[in-house]
N, C-alpha and C. Protein backbone atom coordinates (compact mmCIF):
# COMPACT_ATOMS: atom_id res chain seq x y z
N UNK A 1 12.73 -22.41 29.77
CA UNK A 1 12.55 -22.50 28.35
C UNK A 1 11.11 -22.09 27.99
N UNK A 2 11.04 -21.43 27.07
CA UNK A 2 9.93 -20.79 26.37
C UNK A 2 9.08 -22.02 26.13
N UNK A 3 7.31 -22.29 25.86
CA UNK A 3 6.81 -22.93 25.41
C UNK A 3 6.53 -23.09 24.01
N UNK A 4 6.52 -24.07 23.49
CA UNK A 4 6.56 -24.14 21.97
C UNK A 4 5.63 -24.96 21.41
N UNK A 5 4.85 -24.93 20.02
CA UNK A 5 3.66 -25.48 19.52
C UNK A 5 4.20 -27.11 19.39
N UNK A 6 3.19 -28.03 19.78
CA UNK A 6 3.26 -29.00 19.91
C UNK A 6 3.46 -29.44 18.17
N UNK A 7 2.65 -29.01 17.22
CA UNK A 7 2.45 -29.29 15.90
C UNK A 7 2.79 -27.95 14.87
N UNK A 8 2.82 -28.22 13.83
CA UNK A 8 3.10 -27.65 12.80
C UNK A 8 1.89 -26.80 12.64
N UNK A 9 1.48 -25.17 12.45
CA UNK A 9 0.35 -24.60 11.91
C UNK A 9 -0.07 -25.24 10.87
N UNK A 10 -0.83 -25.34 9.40
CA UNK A 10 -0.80 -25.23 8.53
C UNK A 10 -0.44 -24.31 7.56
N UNK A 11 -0.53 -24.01 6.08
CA UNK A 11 -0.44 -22.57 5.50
C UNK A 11 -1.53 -22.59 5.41
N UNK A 12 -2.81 -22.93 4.95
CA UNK A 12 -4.29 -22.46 4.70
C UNK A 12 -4.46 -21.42 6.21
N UNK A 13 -3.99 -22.32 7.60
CA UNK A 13 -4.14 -21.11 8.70
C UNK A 13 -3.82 -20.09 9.07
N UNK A 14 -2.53 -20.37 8.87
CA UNK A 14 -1.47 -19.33 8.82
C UNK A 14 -1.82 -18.13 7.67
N UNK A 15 -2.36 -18.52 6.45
CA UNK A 15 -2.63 -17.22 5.46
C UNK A 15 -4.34 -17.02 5.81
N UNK A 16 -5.10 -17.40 6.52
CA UNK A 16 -6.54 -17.37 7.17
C UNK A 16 -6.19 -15.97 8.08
N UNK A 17 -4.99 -15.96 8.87
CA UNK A 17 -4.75 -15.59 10.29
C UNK A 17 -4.20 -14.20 9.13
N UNK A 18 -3.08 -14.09 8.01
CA UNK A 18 -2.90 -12.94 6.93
C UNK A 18 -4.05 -12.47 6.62
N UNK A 19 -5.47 -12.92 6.37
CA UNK A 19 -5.93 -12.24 5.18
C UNK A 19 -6.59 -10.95 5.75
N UNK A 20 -6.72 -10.25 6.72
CA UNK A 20 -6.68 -8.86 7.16
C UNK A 20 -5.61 -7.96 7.17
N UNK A 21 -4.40 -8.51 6.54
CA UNK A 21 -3.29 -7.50 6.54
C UNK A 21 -2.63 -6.83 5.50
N UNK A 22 -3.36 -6.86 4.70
CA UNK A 22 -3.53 -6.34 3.07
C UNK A 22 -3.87 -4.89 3.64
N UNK A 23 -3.04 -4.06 3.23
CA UNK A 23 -3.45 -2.55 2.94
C UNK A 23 -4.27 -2.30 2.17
N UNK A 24 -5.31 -0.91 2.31
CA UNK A 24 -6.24 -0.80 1.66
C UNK A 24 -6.04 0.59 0.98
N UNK A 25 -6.48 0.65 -0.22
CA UNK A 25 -6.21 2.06 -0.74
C UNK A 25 -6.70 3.03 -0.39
N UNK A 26 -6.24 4.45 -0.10
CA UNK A 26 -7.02 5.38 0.03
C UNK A 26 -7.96 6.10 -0.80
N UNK A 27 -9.30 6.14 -0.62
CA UNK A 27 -9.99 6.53 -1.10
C UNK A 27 -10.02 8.24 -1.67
N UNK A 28 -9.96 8.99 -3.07
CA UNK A 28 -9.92 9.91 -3.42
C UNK A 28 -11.33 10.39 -3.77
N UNK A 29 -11.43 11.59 -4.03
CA UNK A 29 -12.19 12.09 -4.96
C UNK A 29 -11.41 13.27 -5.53
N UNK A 30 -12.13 14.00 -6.80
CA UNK A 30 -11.61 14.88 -7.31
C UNK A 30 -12.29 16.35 -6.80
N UNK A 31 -11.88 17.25 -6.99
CA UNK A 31 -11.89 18.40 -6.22
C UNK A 31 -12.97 19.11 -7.18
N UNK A 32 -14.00 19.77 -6.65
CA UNK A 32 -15.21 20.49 -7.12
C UNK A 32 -14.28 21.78 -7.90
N UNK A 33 -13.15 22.29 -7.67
CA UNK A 33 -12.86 23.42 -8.51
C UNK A 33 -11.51 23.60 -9.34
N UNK A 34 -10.86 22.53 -9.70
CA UNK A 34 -9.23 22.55 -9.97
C UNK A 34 -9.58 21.03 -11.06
N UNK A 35 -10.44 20.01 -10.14
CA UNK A 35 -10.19 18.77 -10.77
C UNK A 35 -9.25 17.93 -10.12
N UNK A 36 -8.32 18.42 -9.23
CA UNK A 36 -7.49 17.00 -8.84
C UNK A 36 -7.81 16.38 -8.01
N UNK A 37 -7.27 15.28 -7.71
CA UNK A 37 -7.76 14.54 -6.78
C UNK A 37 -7.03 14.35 -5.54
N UNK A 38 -7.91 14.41 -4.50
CA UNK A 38 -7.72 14.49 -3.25
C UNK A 38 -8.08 13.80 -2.16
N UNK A 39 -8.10 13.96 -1.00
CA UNK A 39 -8.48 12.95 -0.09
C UNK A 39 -9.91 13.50 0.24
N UNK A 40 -11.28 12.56 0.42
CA UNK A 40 -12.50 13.20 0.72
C UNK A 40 -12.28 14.11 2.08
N UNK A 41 -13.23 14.87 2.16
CA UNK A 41 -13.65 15.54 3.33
C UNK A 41 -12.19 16.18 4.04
N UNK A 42 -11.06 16.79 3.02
CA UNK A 42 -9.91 17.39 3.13
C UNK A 42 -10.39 18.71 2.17
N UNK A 43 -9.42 19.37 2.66
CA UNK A 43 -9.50 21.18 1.74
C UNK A 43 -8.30 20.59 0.35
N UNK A 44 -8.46 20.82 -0.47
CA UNK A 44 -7.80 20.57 -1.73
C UNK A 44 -6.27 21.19 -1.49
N UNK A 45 -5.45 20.60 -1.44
CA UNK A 45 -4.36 21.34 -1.54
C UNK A 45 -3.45 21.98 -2.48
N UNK A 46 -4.11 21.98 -3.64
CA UNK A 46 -3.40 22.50 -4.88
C UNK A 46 -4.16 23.98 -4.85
N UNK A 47 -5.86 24.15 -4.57
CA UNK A 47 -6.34 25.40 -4.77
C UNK A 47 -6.66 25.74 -3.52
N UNK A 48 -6.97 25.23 -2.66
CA UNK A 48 -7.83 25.68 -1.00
C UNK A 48 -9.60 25.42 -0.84
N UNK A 49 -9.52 24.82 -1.82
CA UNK A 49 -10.75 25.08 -2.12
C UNK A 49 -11.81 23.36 -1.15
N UNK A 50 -12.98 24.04 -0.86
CA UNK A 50 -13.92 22.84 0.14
C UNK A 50 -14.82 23.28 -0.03
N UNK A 51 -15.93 22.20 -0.73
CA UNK A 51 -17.36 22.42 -0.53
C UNK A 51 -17.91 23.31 -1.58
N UNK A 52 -16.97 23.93 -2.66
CA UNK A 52 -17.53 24.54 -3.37
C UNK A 52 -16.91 25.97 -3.27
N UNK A 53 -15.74 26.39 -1.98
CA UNK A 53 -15.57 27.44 -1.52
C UNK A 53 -14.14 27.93 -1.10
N UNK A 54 -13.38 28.72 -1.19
CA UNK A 54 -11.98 28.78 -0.90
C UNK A 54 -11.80 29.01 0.50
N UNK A 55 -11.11 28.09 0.99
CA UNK A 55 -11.21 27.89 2.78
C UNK A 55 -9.51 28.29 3.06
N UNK A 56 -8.65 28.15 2.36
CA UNK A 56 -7.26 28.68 2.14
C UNK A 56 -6.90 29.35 1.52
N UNK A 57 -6.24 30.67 1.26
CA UNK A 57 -5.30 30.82 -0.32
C UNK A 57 -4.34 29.81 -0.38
N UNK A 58 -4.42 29.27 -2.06
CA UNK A 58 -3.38 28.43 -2.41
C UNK A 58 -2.02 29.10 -2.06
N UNK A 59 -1.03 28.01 -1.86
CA UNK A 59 0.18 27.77 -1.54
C UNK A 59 1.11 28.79 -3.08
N UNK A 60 1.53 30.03 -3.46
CA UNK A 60 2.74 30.09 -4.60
C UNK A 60 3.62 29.49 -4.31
N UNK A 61 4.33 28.76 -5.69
CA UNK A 61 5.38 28.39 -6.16
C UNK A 61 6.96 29.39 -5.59
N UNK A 62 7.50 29.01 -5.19
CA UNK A 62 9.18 29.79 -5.45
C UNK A 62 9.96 29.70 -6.55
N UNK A 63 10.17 30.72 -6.72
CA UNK A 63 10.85 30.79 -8.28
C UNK A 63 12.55 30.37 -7.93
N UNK A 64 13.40 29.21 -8.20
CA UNK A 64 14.18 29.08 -8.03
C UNK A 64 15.59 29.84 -8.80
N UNK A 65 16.66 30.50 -8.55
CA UNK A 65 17.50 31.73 -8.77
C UNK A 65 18.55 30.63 -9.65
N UNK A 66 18.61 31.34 -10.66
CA UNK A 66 19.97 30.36 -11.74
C UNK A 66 21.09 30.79 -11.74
């Protein structure tokens, strides 16, 4: 048989032992040439653009057929 806690945790411990498991938001900034916002120290993915400079050509759209 498995060993088992002699006593009851508390909740003050038990949410002591939680309070590092809160997700944290990711931090954005907005992009030096378009304006949107993006993840820091990433190439913008709407224009290509990093640092002031186009490091990709942007991605075109597909025109979908009706």
């Amino acid at each position: 048989m498995p060993p088992l806690p002699k006593r009851k945790h508390s909740k003050g411990r038990r949410d002591r032992r939680r309070a590092h498991d809160a997700l944290a938001a990711r931090s954005t900034v907005t992009c030096s040439n378009c304006g949107e916002m993006r993840l820091s120290h990433t190439v913008c993915p709407k224009c290509g653009h990093y640092d002031y400079r186009e490091v990709i050509a942007p991605k075109k759209e597909k025109k979908k057929k009706e």
